[in-house]
C-alpha atoms as a PDB file:
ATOM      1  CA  UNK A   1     -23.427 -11.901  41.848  1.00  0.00           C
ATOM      2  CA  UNK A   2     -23.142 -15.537  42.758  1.00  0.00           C
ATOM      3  CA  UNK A   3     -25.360 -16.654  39.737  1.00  0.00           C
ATOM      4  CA  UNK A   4     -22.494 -15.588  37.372  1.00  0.00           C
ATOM      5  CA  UNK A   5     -20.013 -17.745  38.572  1.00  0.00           C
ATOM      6  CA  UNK A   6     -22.195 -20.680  39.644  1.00  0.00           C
ATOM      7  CA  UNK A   7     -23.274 -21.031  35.781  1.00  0.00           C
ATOM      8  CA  UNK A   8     -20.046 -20.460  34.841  1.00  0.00           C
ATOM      9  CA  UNK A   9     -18.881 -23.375  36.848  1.00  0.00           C
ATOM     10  CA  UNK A  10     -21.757 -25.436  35.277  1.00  0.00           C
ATOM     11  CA  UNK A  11     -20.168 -24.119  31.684  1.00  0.00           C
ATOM     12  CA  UNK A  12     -17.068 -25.373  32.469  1.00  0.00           C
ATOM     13  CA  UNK A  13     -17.499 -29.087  32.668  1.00  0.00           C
ATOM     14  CA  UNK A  14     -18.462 -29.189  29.154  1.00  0.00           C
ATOM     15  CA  UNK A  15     -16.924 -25.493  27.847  1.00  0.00           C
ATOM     16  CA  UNK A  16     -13.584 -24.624  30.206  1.00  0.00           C
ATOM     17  CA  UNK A  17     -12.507 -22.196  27.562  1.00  0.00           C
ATOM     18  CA  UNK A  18     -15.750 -20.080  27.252  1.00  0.00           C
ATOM     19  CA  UNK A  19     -15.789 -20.567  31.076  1.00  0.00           C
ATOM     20  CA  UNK A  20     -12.161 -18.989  31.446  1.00  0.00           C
ATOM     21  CA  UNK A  21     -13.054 -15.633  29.329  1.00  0.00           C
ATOM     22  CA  UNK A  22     -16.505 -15.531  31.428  1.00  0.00           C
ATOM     23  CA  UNK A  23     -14.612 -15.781  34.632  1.00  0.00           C
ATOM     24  CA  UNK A  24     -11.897 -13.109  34.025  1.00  0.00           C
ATOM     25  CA  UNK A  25     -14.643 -10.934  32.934  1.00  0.00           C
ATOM     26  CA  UNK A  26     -16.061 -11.448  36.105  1.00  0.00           C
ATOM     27  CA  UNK A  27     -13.388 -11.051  38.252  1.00  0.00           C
ATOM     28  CA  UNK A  28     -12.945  -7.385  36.492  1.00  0.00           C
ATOM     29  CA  UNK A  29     -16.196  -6.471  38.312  1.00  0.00           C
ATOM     30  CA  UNK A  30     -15.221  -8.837  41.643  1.00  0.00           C
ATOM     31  CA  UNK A  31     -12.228  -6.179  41.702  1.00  0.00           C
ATOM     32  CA  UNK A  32     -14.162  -3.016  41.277  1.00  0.00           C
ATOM     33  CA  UNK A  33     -15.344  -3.909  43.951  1.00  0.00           C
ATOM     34  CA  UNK A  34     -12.252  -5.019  45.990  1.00  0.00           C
ATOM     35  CA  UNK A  35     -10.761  -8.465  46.340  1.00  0.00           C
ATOM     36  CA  UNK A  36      -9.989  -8.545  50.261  1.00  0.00           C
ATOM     37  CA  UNK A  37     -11.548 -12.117  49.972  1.00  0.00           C
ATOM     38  CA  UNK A  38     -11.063 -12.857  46.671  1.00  0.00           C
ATOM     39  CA  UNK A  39     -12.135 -17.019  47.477  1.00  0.00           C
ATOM     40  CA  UNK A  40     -16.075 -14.941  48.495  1.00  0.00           C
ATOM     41  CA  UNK A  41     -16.278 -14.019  45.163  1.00  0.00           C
ATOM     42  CA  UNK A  42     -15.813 -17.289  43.245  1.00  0.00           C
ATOM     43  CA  UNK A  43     -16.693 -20.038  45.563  1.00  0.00           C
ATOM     44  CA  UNK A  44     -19.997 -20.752  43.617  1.00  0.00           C
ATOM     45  CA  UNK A  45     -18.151 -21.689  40.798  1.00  0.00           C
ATOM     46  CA  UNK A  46     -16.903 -24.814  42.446  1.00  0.00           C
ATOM     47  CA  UNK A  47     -20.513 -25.909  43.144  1.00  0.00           C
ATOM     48  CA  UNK A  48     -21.367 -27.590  40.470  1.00  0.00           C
ATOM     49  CA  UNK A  49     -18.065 -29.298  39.326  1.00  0.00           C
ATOM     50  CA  UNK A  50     -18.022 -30.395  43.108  1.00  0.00           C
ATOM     51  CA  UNK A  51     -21.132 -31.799  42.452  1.00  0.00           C
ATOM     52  CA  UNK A  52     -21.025 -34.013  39.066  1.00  0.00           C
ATOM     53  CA  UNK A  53     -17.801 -35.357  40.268  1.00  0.00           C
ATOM     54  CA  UNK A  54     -19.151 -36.838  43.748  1.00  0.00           C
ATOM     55  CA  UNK A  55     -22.128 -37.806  41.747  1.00  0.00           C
ATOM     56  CA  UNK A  56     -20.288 -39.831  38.816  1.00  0.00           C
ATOM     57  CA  UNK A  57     -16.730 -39.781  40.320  1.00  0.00           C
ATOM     58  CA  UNK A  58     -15.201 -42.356  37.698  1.00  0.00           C
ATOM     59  CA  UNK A  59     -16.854 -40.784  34.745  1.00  0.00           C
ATOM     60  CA  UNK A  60     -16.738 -37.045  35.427  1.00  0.00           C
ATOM     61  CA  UNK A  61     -13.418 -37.056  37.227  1.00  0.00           C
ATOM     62  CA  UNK A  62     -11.560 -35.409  34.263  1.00  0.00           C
ATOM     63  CA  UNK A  63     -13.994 -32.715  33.247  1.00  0.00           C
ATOM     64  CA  UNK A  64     -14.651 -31.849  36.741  1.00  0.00           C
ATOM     65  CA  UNK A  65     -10.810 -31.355  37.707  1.00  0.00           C
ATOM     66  CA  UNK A  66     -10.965 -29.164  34.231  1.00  0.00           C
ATOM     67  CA  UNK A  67     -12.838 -27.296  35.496  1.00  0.00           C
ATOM     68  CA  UNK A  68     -11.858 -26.985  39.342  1.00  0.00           C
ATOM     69  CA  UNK A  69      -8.029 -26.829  38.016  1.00  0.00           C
ATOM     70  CA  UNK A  70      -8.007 -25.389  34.586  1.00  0.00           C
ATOM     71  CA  UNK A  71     -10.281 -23.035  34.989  1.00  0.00           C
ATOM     72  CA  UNK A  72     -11.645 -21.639  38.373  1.00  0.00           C
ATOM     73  CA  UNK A  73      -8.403 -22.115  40.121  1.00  0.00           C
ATOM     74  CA  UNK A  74      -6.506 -19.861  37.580  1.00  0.00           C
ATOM     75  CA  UNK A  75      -8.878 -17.418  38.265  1.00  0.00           C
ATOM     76  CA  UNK A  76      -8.683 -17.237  42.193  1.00  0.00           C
ATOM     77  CA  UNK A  77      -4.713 -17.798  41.538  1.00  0.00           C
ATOM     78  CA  UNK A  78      -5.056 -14.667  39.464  1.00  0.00           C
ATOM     79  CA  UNK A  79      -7.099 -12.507  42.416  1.00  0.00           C
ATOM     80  CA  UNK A  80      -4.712 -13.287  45.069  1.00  0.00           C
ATOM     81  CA  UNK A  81      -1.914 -11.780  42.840  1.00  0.00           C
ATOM     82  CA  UNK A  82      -3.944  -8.930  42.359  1.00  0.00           C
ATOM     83  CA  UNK A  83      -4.393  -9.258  46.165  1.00  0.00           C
ATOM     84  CA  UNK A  84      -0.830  -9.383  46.905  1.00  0.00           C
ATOM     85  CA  UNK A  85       0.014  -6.145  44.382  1.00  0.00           C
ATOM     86  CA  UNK A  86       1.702  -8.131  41.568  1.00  0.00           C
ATOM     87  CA  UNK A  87       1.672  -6.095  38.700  1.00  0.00           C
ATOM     88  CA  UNK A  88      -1.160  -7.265  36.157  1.00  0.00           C
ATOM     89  CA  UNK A  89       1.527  -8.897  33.666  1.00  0.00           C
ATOM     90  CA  UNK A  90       2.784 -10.630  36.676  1.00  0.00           C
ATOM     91  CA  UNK A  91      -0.851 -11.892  37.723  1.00  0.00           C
ATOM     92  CA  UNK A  92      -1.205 -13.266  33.804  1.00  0.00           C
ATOM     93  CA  UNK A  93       2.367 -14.875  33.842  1.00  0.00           C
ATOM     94  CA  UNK A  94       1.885 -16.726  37.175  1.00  0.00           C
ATOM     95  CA  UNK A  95      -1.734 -17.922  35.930  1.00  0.00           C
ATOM     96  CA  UNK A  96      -0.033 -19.119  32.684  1.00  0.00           C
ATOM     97  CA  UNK A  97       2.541 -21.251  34.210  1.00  0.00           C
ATOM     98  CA  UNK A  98      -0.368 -22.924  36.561  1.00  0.00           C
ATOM     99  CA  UNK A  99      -2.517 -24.034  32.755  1.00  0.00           C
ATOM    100  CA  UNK A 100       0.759 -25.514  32.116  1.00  0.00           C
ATOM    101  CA  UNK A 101       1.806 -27.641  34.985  1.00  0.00           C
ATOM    102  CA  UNK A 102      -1.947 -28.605  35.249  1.00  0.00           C
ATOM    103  CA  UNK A 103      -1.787 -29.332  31.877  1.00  0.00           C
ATOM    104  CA  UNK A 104       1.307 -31.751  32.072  1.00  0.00           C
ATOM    105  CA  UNK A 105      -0.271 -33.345  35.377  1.00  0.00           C
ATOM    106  CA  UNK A 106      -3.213 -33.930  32.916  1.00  0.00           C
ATOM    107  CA  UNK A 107      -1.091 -36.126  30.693  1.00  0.00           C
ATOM    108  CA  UNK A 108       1.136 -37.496  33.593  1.00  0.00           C
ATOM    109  CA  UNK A 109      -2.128 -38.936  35.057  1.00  0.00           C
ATOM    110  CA  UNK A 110      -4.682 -39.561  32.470  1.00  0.00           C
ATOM    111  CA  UNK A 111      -2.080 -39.687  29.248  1.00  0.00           C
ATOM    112  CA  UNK A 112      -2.770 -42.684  27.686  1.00  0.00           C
ATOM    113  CA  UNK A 113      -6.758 -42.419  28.169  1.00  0.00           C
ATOM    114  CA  UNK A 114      -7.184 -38.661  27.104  1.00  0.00           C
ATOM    115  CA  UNK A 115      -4.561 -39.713  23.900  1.00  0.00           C
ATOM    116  CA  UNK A 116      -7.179 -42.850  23.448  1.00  0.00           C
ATOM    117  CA  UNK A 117     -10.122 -40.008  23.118  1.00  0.00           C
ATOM    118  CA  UNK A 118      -8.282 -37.635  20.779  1.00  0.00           C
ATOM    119  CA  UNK A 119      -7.115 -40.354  18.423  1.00  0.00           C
ATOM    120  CA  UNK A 120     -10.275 -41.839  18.151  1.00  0.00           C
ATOM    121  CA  UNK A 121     -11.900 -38.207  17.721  1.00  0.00           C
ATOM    122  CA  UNK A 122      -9.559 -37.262  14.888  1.00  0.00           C
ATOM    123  CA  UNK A 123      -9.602 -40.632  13.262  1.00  0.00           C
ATOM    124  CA  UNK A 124     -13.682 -39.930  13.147  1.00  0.00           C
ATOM    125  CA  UNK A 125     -13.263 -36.606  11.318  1.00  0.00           C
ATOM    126  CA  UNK A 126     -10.692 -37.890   8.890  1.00  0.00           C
ATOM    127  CA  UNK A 127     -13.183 -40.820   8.120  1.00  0.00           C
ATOM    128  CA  UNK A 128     -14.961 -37.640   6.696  1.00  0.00           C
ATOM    129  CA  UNK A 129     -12.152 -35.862   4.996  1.00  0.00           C
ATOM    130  CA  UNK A 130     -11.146 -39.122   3.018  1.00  0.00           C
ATOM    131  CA  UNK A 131     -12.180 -38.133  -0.048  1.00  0.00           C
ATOM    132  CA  UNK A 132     -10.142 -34.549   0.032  1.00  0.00           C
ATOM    133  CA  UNK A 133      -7.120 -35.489   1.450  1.00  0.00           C
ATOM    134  CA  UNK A 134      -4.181 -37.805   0.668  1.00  0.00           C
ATOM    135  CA  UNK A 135      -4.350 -41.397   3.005  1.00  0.00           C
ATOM    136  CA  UNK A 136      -0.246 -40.434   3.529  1.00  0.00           C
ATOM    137  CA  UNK A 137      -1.250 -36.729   4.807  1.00  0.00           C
ATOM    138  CA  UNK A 138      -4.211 -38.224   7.286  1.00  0.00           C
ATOM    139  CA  UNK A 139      -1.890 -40.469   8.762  1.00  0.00           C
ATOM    140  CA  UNK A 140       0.742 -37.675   9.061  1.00  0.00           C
ATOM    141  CA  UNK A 141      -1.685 -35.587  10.316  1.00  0.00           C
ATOM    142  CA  UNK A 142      -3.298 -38.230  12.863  1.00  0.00           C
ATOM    143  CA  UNK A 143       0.207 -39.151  14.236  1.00  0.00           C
ATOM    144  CA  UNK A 144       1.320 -35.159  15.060  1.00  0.00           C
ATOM    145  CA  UNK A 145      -1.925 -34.414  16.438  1.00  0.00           C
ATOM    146  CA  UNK A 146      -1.787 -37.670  18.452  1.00  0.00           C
ATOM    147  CA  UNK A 147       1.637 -36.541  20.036  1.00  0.00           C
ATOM    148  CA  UNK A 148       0.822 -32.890  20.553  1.00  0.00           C
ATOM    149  CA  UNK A 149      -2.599 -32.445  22.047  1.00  0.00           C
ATOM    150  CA  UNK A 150      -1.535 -31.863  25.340  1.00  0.00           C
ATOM    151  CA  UNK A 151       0.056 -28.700  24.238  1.00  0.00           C
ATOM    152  CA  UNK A 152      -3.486 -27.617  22.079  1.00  0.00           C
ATOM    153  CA  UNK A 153      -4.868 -28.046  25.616  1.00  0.00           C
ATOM    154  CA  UNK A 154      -2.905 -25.776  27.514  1.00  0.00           C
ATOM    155  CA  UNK A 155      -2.662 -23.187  24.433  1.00  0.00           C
ATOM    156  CA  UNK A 156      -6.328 -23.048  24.546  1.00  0.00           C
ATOM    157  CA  UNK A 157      -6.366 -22.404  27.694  1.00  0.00           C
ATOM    158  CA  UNK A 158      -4.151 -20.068  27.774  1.00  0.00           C
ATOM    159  CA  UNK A 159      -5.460 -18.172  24.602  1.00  0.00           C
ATOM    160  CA  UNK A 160      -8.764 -18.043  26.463  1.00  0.00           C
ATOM    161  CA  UNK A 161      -7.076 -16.358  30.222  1.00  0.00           C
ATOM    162  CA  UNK A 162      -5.155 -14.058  27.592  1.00  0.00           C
ATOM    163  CA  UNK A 163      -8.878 -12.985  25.989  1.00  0.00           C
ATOM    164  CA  UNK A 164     -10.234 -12.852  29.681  1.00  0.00           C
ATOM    165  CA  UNK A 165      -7.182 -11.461  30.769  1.00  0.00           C
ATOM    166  CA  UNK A 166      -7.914  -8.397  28.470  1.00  0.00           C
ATOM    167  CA  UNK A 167     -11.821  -7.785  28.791  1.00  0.00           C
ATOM    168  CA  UNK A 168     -10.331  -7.887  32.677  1.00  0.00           C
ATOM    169  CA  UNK A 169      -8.338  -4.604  32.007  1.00  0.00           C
ATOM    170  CA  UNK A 170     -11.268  -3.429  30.091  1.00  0.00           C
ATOM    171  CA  UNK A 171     -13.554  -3.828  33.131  1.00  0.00           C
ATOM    172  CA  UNK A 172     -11.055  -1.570  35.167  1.00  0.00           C
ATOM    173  CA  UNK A 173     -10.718   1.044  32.554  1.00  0.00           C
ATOM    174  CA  UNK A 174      -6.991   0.180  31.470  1.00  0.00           C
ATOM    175  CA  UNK A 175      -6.722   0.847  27.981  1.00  0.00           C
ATOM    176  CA  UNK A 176      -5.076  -1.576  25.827  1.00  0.00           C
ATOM    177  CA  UNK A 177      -1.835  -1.215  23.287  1.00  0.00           C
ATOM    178  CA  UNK A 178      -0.391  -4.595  21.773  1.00  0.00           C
ATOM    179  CA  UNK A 179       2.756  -2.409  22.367  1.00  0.00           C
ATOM    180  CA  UNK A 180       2.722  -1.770  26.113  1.00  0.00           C
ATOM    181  CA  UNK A 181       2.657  -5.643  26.594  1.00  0.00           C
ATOM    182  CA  UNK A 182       4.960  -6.659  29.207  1.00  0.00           C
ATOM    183  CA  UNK A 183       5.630  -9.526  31.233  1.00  0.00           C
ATOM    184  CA  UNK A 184       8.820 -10.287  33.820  1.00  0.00           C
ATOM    185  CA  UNK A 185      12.009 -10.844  33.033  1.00  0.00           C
ATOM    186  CA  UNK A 186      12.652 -13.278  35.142  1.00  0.00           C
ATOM    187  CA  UNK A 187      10.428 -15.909  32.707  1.00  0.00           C
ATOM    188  CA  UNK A 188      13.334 -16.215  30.709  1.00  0.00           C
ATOM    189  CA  UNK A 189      15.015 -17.952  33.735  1.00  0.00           C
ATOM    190  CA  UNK A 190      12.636 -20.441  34.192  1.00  0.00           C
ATOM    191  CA  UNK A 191      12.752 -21.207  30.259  1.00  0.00           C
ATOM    192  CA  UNK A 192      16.503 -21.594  30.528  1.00  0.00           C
ATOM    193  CA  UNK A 193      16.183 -23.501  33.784  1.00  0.00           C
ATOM    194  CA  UNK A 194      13.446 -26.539  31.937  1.00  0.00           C
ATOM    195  CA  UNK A 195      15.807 -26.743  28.819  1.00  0.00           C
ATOM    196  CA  UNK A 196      17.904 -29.464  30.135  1.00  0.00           C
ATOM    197  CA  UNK A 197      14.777 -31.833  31.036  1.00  0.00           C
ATOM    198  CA  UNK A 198      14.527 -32.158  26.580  1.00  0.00           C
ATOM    199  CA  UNK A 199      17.684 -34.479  27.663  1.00  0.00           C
ATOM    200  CA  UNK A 200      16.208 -36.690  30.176  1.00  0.00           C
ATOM    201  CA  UNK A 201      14.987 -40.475  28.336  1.00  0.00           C
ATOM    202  CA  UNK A 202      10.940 -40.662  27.937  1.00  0.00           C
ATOM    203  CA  UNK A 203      10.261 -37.020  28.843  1.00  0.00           C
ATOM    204  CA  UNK A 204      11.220 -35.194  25.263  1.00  0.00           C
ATOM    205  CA  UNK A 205       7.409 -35.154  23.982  1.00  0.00           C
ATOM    206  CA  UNK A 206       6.150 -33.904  27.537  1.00  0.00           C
ATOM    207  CA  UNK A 207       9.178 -31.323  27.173  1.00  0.00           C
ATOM    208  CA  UNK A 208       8.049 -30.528  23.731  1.00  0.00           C
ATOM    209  CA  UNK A 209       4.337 -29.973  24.584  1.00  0.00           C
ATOM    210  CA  UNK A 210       4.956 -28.111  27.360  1.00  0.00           C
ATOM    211  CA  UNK A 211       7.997 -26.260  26.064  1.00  0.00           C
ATOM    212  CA  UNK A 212       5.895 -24.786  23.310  1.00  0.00           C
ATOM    213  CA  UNK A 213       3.378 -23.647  25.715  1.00  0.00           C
ATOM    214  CA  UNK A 214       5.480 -21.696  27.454  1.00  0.00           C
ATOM    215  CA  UNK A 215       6.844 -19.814  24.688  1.00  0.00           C
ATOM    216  CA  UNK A 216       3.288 -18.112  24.449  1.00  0.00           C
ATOM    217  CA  UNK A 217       4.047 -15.230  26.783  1.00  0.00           C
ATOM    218  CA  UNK A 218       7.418 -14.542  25.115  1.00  0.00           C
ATOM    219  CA  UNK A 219       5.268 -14.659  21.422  1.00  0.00           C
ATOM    220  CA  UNK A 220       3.187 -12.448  22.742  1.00  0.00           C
ATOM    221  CA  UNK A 221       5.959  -9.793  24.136  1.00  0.00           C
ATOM    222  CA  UNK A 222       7.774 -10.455  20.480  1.00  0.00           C
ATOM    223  CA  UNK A 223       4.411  -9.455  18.457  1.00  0.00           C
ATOM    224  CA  UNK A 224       3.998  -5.868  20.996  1.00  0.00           C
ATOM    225  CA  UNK A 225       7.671  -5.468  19.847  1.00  0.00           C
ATOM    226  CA  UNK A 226       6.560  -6.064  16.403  1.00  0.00           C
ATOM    227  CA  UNK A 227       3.598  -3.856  16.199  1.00  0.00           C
ATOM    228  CA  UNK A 228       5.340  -1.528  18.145  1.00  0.00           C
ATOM    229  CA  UNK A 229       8.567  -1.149  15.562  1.00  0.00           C
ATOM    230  CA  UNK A 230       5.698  -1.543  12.433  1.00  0.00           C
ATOM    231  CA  UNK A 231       3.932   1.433  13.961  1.00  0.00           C
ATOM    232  CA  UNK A 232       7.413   3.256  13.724  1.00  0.00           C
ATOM    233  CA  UNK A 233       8.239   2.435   9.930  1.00  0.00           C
ATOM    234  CA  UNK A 234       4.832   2.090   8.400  1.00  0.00           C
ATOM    235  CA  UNK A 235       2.625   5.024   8.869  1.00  0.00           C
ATOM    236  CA  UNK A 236      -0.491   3.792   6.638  1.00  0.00           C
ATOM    237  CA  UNK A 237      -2.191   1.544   8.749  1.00  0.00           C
ATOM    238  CA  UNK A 238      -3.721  -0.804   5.668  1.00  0.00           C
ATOM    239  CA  UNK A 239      -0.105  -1.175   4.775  1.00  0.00           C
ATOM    240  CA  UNK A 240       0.722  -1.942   8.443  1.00  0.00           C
ATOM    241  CA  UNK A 241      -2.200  -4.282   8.813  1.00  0.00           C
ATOM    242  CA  UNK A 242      -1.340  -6.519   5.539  1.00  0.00           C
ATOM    243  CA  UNK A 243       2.069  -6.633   6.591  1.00  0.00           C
ATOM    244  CA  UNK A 244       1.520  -7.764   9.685  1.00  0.00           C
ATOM    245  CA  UNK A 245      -0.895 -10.309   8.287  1.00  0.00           C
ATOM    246  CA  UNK A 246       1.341 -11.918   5.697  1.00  0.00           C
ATOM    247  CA  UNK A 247       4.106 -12.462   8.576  1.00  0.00           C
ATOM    248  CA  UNK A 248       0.891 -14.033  10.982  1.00  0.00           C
ATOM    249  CA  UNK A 249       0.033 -16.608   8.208  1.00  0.00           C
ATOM    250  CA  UNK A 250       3.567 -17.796   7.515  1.00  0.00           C
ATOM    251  CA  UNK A 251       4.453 -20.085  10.042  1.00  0.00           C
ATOM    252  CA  UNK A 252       8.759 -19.468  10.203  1.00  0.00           C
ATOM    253  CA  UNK A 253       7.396 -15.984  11.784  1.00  0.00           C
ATOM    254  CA  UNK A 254       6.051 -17.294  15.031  1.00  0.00           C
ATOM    255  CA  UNK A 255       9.733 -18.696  16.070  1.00  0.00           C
ATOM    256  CA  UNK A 256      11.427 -15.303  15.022  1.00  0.00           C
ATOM    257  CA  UNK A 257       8.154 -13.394  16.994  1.00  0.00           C
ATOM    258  CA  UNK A 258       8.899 -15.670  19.917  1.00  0.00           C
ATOM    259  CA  UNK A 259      12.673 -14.868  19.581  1.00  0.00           C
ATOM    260  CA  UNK A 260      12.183 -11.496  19.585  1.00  0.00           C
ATOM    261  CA  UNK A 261      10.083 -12.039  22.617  1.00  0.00           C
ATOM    262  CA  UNK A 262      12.299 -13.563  24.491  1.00  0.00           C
ATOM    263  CA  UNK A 263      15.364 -10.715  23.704  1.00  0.00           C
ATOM    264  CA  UNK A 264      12.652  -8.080  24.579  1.00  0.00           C
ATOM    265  CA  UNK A 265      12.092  -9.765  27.943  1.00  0.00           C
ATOM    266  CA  UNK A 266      15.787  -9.578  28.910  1.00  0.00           C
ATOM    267  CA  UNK A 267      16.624  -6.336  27.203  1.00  0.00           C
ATOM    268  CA  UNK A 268      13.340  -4.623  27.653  1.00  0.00           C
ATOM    269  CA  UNK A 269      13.764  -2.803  23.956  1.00  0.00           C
ATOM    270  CA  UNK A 270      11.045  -0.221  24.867  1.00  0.00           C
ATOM    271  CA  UNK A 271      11.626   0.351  28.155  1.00  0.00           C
ATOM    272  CA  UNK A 272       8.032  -0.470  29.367  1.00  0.00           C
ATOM    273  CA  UNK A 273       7.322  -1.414  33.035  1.00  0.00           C
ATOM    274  CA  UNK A 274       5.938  -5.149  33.155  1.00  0.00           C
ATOM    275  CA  UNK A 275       2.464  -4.793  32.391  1.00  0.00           C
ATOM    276  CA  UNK A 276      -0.447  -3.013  34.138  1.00  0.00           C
ATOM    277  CA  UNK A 277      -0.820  -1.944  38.176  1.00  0.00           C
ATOM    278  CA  UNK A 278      -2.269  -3.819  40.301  1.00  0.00           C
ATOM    279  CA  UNK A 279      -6.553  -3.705  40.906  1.00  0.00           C
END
């Protein structure tokens, strides 16, 4: 058992989203097992990030804290809310909210360097895409990219403990249903409670990054709701499915799915307990 999650830790220096799923997955079998000590089950993932930053401390120091922070301490976060009997939803939701404040420590710290590396990374693929693109488009593109890849960051992240998070359930049996997603109520406190940071000078594109990160567990309570109330009006599920595409590719949907989300939250439209018992 501790080969799986001392490779893992060696993936996730280079590859902390592939890491992530492969760590939920194995925590799914850690709590089969039982998670009295949940720390015993993961502590040889820390081995080799441990190791390549004392060995090349000013070089390594980012992708080794990726990996110690965004990666295998979500997943013993995750465990001790298990531990502690928080409901699953509740486990995912606190493990969300630590990607994002690691993810705005990231750019509090290391801003203006990791910025440095994505421009300079995006300017060397549009070199490329000269010839198919506009010059006024590139530079658009270049300058949103260049303010919002903290935010790709931390959605990736989170996108990858959301994939984990549901091979996890798989592991214990629980059967899945985009319509029995639920996640606390509570969530929509903390959202209301950041909103008035967008109005403190210098912080509005942290706000922004991180603001639209946290909307991802609302979208993803809106498009349950969705499925759920498309499942009620459209019984052919071809129909369903091309419906449900056409509103996925049109980009004014994910603020109304997020919407939704956030009513369903307070409201609870289906009257579904927040998501999944405890392991």
């Amino acid at each position: 058992m501790l080969f799986y999650p001392l490779l893992l830790g060696a993936l996730a220096i280079s590859f902390p989203f592939l890491s992530l799923v492969g760590m939920m997955i194995f925590c799914g079998r850690a709590a089969l097992q039982g998670i009295d000590v949940p720390i015993r089950f993961i502590a040889a993932f820390f081995l080799a990030p441990a190791a390549i930053l004392l060995w090349d401390p000013a070089g390594m120091l980012i992708p080794a804290l990726d990996a110690i922070l965004g990666v295998g301490s979500i997943c013993l976060i995750f465990l001790l809310a298990l531990k502690a009997r928080m409901p699953l939803g509740s486990a995912f939701t606190l493990c969300t909210l630590a990607i994002i404040a690691y993810g705005l420590v990231r750019v509090l710290i290391w801003g203006e360097q990791l910025s440095a590396m994505h421009t300079k990374a995006l300017e060397s693929a549009m070199v490329q895409m000269q010839q198919m693109l506009d010059k006024t488009m590139l530079q658009t593109t270049v300058d949103i990219i260049g303010k919002f890849w903290p935010a790709s960051w931390m959605l990736s992240q989170i996108l990858a403990l959301y994939l984990g998070y549901l091979m996890f359930q798989r592991s214990l049996g629980i059967g899945f249903r985009w319509s029995d997603q639920r996640f606390p109520s509570a969530y929509n406190f903390l959202v209301l409670a950041v909103l008035p940071v967008y109005f403190i000078p210098g912080t509005r594109i942290m706000f922004v990054n991180g603001f639209i990160a946290l909307c991802v567990i609302p979208f993803i309570q809106g498009l349950g709701l969705l499925i759920d109330r498309l499942g009620m009006i459209i019984q052919n599920r071809i129909i369903r499915l091309l419906v449900l595409v056409f509103l996925l590719i049109n980009i004014i949907s994910y603020a109304l799915i997020t919407l939704f989300g956030f009513a369903d939250l307070w409201w609870n439209f289906r009257n579904i307990k927040t998501g999944g018992s405890p392991a």
